[in-house]
PDB file of N, CA and C in Angstrom:
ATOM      1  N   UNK A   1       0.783  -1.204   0.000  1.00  0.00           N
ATOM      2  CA  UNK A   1       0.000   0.000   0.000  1.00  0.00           C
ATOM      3  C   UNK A   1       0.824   1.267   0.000  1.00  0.00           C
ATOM      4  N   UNK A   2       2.767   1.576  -0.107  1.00  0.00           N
ATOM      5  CA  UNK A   2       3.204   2.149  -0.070  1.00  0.00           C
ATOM      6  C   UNK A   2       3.770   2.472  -1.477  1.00  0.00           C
ATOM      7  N   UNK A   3       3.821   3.377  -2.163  1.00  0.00           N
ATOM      8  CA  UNK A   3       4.776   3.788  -3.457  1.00  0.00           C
ATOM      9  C   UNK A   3       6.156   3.520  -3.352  1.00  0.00           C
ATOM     10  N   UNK A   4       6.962   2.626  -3.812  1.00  0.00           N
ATOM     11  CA  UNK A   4       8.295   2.024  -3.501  1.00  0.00           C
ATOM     12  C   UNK A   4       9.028   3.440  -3.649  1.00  0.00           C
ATOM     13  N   UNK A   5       8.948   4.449  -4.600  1.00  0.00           N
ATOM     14  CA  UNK A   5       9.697   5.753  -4.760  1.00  0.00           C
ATOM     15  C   UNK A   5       9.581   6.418  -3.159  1.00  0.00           C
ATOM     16  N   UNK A   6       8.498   6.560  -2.469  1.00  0.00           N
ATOM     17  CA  UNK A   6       7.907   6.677  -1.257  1.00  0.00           C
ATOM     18  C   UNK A   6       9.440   6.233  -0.551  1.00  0.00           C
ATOM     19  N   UNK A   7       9.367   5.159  -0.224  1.00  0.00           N
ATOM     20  CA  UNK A   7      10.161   4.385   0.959  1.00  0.00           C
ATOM     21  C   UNK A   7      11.436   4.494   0.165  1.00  0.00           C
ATOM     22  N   UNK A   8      11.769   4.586  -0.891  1.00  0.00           N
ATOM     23  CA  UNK A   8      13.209   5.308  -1.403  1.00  0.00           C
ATOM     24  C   UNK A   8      13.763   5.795  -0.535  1.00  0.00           C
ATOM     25  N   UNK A   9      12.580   7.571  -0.932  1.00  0.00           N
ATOM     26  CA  UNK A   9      13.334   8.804   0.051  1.00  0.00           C
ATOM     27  C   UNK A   9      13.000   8.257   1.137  1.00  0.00           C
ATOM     28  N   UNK A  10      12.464   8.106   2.084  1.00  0.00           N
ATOM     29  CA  UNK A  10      12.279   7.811   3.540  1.00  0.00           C
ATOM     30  C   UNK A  10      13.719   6.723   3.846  1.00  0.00           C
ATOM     31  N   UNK A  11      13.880   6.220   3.132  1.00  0.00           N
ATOM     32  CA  UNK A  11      15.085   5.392   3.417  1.00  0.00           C
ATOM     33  C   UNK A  11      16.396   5.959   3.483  1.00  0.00           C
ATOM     34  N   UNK A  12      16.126   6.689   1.987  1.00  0.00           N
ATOM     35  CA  UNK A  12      17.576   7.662   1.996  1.00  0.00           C
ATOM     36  C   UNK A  12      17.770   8.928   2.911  1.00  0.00           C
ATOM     37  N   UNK A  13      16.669   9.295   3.247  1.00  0.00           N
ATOM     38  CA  UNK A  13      16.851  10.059   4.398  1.00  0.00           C
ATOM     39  C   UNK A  13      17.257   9.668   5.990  1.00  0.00           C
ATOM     40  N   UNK A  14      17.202   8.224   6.016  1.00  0.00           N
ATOM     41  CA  UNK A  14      18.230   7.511   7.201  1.00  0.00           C
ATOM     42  C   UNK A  14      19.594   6.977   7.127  1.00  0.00           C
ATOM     43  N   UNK A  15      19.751   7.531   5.703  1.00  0.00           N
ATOM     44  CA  UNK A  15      20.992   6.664   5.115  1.00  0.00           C
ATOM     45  C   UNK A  15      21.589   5.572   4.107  1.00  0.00           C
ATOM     46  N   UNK A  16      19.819   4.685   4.097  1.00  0.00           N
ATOM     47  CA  UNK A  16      19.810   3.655   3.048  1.00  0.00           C
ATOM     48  C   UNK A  16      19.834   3.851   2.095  1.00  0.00           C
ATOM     49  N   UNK A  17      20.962   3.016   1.244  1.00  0.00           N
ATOM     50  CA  UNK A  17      20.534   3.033  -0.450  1.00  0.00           C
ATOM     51  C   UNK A  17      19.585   2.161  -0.859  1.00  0.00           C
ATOM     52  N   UNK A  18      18.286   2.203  -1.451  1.00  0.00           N
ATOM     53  CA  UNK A  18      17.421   1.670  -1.884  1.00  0.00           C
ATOM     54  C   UNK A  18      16.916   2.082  -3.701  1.00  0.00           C
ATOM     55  N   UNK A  19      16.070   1.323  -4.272  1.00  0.00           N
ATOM     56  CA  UNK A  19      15.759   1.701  -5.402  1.00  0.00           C
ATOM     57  C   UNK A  19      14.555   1.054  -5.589  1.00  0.00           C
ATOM     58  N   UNK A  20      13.738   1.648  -6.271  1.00  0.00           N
ATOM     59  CA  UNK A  20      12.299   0.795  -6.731  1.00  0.00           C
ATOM     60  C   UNK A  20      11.943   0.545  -7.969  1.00  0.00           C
ATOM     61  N   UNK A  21      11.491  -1.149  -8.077  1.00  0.00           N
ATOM     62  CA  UNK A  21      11.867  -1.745  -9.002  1.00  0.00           C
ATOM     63  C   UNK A  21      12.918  -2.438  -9.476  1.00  0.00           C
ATOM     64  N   UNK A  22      12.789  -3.229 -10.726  1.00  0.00           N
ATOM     65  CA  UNK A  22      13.563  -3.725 -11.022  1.00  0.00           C
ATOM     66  C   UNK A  22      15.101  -2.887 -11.729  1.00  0.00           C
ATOM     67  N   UNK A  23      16.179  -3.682 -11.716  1.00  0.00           N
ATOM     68  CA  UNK A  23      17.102  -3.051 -12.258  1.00  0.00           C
ATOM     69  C   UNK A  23      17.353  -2.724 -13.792  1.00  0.00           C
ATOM     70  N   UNK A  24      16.486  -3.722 -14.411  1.00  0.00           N
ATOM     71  CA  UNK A  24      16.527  -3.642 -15.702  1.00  0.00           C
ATOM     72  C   UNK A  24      15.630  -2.399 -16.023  1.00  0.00           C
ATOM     73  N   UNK A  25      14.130  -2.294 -15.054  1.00  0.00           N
ATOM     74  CA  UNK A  25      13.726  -0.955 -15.414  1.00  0.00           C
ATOM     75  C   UNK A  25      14.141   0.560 -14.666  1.00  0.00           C
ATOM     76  N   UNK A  26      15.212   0.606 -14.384  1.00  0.00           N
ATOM     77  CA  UNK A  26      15.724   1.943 -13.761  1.00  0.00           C
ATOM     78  C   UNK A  26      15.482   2.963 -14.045  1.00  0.00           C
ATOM     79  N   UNK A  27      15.187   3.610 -13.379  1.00  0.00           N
ATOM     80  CA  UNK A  27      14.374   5.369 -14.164  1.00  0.00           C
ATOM     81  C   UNK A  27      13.031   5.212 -14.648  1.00  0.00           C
ATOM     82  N   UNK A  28      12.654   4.166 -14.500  1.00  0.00           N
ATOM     83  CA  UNK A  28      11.197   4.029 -15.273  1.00  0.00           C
ATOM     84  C   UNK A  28       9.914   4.516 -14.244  1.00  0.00           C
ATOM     85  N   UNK A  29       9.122   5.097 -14.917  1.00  0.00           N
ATOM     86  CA  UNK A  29       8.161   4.826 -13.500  1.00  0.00           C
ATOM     87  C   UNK A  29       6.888   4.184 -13.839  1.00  0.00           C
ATOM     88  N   UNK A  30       6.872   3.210 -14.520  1.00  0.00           N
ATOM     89  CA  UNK A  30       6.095   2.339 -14.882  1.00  0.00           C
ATOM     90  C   UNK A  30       6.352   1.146 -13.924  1.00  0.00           C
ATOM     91  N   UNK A  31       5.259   0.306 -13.985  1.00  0.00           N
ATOM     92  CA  UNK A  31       5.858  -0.389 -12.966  1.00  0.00           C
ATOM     93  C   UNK A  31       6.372  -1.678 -13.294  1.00  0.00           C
ATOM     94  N   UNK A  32       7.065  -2.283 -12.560  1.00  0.00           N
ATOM     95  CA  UNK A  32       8.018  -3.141 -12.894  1.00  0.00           C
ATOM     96  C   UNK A  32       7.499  -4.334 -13.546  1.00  0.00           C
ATOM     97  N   UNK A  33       8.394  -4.682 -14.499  1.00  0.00           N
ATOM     98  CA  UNK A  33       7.920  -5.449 -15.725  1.00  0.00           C
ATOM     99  C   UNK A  33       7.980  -7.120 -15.107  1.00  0.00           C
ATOM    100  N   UNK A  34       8.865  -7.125 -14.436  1.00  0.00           N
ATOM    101  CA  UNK A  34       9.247  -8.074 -13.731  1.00  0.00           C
ATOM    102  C   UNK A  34       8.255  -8.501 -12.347  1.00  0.00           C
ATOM    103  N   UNK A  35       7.750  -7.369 -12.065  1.00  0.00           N
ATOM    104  CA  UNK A  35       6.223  -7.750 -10.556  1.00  0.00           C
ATOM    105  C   UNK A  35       5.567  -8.061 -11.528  1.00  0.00           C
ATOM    106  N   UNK A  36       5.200  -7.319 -12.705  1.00  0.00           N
ATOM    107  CA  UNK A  36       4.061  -7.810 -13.432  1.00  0.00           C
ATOM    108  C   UNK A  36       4.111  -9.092 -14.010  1.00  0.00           C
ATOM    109  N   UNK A  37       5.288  -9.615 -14.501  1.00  0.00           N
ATOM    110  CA  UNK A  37       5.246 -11.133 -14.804  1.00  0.00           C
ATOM    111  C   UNK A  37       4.822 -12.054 -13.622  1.00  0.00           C
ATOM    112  N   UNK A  38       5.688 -11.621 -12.585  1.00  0.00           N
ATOM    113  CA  UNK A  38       4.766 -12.989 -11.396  1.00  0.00           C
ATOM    114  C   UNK A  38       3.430 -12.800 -11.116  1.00  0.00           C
ATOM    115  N   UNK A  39       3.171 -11.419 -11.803  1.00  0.00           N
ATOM    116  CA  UNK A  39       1.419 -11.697 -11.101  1.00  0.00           C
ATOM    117  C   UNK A  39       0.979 -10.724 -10.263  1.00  0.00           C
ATOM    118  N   UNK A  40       1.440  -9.589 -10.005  1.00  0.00           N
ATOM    119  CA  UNK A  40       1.305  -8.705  -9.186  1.00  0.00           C
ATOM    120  C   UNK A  40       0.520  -7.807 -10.322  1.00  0.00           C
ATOM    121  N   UNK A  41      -0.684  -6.843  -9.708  1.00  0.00           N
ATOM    122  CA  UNK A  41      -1.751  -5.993 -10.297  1.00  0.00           C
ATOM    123  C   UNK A  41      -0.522  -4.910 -10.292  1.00  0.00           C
ATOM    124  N   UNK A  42      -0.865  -4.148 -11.295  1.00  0.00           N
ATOM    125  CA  UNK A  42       0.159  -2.766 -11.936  1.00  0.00           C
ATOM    126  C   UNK A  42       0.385  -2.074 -10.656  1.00  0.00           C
ATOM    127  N   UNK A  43      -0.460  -1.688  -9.440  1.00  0.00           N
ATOM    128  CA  UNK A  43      -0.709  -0.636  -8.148  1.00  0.00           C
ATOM    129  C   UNK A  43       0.334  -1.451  -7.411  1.00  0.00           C
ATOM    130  N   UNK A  44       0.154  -2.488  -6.882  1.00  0.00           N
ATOM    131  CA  UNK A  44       0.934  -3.469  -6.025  1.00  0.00           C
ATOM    132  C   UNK A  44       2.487  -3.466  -7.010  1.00  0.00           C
ATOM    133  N   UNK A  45       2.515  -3.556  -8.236  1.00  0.00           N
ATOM    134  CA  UNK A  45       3.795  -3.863  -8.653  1.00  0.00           C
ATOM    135  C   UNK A  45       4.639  -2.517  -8.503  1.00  0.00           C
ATOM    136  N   UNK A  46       3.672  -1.442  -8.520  1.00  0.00           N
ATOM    137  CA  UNK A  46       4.744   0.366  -7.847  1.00  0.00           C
ATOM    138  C   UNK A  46       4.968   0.176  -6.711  1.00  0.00           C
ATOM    139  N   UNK A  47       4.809  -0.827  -5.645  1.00  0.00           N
ATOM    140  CA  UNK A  47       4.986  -0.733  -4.100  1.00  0.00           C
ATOM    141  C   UNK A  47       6.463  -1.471  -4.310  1.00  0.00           C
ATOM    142  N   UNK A  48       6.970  -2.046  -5.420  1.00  0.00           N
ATOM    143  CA  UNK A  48       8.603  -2.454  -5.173  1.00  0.00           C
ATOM    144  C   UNK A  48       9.281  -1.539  -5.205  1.00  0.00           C
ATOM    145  N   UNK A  49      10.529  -2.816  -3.623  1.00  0.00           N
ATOM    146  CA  UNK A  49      11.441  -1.667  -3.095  1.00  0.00           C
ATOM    147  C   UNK A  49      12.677  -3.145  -3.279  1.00  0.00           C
ATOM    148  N   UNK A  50      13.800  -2.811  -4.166  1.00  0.00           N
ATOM    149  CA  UNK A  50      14.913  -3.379  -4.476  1.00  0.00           C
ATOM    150  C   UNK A  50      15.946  -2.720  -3.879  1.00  0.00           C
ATOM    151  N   UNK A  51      16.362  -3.582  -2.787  1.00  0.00           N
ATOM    152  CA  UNK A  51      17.722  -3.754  -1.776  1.00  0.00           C
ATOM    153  C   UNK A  51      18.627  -4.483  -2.122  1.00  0.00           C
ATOM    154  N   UNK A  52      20.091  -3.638  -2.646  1.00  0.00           N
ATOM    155  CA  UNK A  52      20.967  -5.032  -3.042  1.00  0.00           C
ATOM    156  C   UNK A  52      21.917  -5.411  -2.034  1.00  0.00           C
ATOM    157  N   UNK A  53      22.422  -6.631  -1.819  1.00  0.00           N
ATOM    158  CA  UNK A  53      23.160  -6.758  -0.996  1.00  0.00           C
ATOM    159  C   UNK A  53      24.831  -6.909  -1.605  1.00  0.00           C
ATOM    160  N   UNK A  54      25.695  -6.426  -0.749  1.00  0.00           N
ATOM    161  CA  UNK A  54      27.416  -6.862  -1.622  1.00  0.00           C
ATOM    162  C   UNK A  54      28.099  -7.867   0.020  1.00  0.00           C
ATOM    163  N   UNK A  55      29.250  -8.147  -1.048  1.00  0.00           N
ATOM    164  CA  UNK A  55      30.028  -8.510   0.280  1.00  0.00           C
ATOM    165  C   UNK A  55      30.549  -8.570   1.390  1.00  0.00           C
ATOM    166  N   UNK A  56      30.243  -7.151   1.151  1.00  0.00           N
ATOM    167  CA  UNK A  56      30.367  -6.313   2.356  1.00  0.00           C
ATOM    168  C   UNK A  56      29.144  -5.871   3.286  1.00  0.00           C
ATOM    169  N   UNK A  57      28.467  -5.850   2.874  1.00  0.00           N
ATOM    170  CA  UNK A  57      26.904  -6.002   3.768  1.00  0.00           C
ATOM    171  C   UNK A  57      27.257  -6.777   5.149  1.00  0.00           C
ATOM    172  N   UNK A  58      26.573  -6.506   6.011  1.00  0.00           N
ATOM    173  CA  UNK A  58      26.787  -7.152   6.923  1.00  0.00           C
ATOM    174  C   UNK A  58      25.778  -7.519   7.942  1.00  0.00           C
ATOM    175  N   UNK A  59      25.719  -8.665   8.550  1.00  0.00           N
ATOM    176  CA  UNK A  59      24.161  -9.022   9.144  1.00  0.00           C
ATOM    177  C   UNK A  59      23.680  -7.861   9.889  1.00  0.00           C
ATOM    178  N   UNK A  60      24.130  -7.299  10.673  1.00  0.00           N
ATOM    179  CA  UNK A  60      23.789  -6.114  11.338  1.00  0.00           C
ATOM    180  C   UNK A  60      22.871  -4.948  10.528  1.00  0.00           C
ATOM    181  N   UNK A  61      23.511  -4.659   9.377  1.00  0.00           N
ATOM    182  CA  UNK A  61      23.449  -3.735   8.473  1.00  0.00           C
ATOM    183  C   UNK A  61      21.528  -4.329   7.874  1.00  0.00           C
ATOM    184  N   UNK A  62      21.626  -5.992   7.291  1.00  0.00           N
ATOM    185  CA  UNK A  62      20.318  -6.202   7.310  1.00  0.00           C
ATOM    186  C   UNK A  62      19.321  -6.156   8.445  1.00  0.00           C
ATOM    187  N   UNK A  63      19.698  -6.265   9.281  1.00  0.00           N
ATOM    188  CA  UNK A  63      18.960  -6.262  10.981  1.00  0.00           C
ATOM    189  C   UNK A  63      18.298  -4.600  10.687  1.00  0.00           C
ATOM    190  N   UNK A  64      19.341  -3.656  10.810  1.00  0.00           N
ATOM    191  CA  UNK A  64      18.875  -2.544  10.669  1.00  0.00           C
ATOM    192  C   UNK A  64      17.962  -2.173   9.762  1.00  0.00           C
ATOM    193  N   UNK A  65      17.669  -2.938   8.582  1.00  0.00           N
ATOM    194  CA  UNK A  65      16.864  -2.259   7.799  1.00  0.00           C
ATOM    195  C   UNK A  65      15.439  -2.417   7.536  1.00  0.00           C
ATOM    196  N   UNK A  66      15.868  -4.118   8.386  1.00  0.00           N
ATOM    197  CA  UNK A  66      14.337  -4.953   8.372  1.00  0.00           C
ATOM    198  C   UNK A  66      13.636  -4.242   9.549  1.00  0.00           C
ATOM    199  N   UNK A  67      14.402  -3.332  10.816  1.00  0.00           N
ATOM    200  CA  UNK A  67      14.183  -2.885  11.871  1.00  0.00           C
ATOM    201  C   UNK A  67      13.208  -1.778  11.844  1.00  0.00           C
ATOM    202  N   UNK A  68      13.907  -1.185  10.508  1.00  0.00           N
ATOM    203  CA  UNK A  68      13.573   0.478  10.053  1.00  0.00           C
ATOM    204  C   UNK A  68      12.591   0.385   8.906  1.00  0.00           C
ATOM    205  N   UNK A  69      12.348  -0.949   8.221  1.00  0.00           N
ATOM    206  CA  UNK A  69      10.705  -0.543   7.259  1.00  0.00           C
ATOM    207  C   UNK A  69       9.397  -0.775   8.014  1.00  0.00           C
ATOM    208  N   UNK A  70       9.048  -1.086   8.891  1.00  0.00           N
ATOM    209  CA  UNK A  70       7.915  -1.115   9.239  1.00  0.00           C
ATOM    210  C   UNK A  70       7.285   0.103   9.682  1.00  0.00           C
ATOM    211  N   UNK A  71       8.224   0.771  10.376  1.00  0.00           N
ATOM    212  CA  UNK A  71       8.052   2.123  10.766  1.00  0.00           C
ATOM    213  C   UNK A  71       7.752   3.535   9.720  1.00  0.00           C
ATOM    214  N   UNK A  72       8.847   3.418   8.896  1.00  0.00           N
ATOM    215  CA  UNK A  72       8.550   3.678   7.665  1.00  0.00           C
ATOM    216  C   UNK A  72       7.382   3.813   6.479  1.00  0.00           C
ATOM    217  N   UNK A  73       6.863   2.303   6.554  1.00  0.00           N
ATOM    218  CA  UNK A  73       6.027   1.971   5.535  1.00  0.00           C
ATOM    219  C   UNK A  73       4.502   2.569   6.688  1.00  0.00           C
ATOM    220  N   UNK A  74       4.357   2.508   7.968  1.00  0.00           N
ATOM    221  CA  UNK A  74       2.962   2.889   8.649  1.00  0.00           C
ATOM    222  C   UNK A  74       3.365   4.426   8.516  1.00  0.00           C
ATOM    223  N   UNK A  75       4.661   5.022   8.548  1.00  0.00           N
ATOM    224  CA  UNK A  75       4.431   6.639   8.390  1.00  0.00           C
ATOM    225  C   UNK A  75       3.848   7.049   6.785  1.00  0.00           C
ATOM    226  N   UNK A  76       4.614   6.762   6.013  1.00  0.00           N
ATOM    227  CA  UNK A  76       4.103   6.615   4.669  1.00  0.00           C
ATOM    228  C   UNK A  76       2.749   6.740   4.447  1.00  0.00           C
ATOM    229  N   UNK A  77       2.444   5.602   5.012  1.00  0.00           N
ATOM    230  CA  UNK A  77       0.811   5.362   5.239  1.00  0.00           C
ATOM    231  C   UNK A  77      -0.202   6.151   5.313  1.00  0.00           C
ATOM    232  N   UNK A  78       0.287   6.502   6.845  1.00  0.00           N
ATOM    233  CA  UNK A  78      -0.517   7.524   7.467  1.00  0.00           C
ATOM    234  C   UNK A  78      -0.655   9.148   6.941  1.00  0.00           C
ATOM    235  N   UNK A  79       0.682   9.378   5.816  1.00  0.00           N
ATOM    236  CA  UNK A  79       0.757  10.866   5.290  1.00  0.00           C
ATOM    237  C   UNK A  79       0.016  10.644   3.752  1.00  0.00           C
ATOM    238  N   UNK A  80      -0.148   9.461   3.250  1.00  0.00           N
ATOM    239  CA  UNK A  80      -0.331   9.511   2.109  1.00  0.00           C
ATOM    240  C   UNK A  80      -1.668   9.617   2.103  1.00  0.00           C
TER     241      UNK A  80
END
């Protein structure tokens, strides 16, 4: 129920790099070609939020982020 561009900035404004959607559609704001193949309705497929992970990631680093969307996604919510 959140606009993945939404939880972008809200993310990047704590620090996270995030992106919405797929990578193949970058810059697009259509929604991802790739939600829409598994089956996701066009509205639900704009709520993707693509987190990449590297080698350097570190469990902590995911702890923190799984910590910080819930909060996020009910503020979102509540302003939208």
């Amino acid at each position: 129920g959140v606009r993945g561009e939404t939880l972008v900035m809200a993310l990047d404004l704590v620090g996270v790099d995030a992106s919405a959607g797929a990578a193949c559609s970058s810059g697009s704001v259509a929604p991802s070609p790739v939600l829409l193949a598994l089956g996701l309705d066009p509205e639900a497929a704009r709520g993707g939020l693509r987190l990449s992970l590297g080698p350097g990631t570190t469990d902590a680093e995911v702890d923190q982020v799984a910590a910080l969307l819930p909060g996020l996604v009910a503020r979102a919510r509540a302003a939208g």
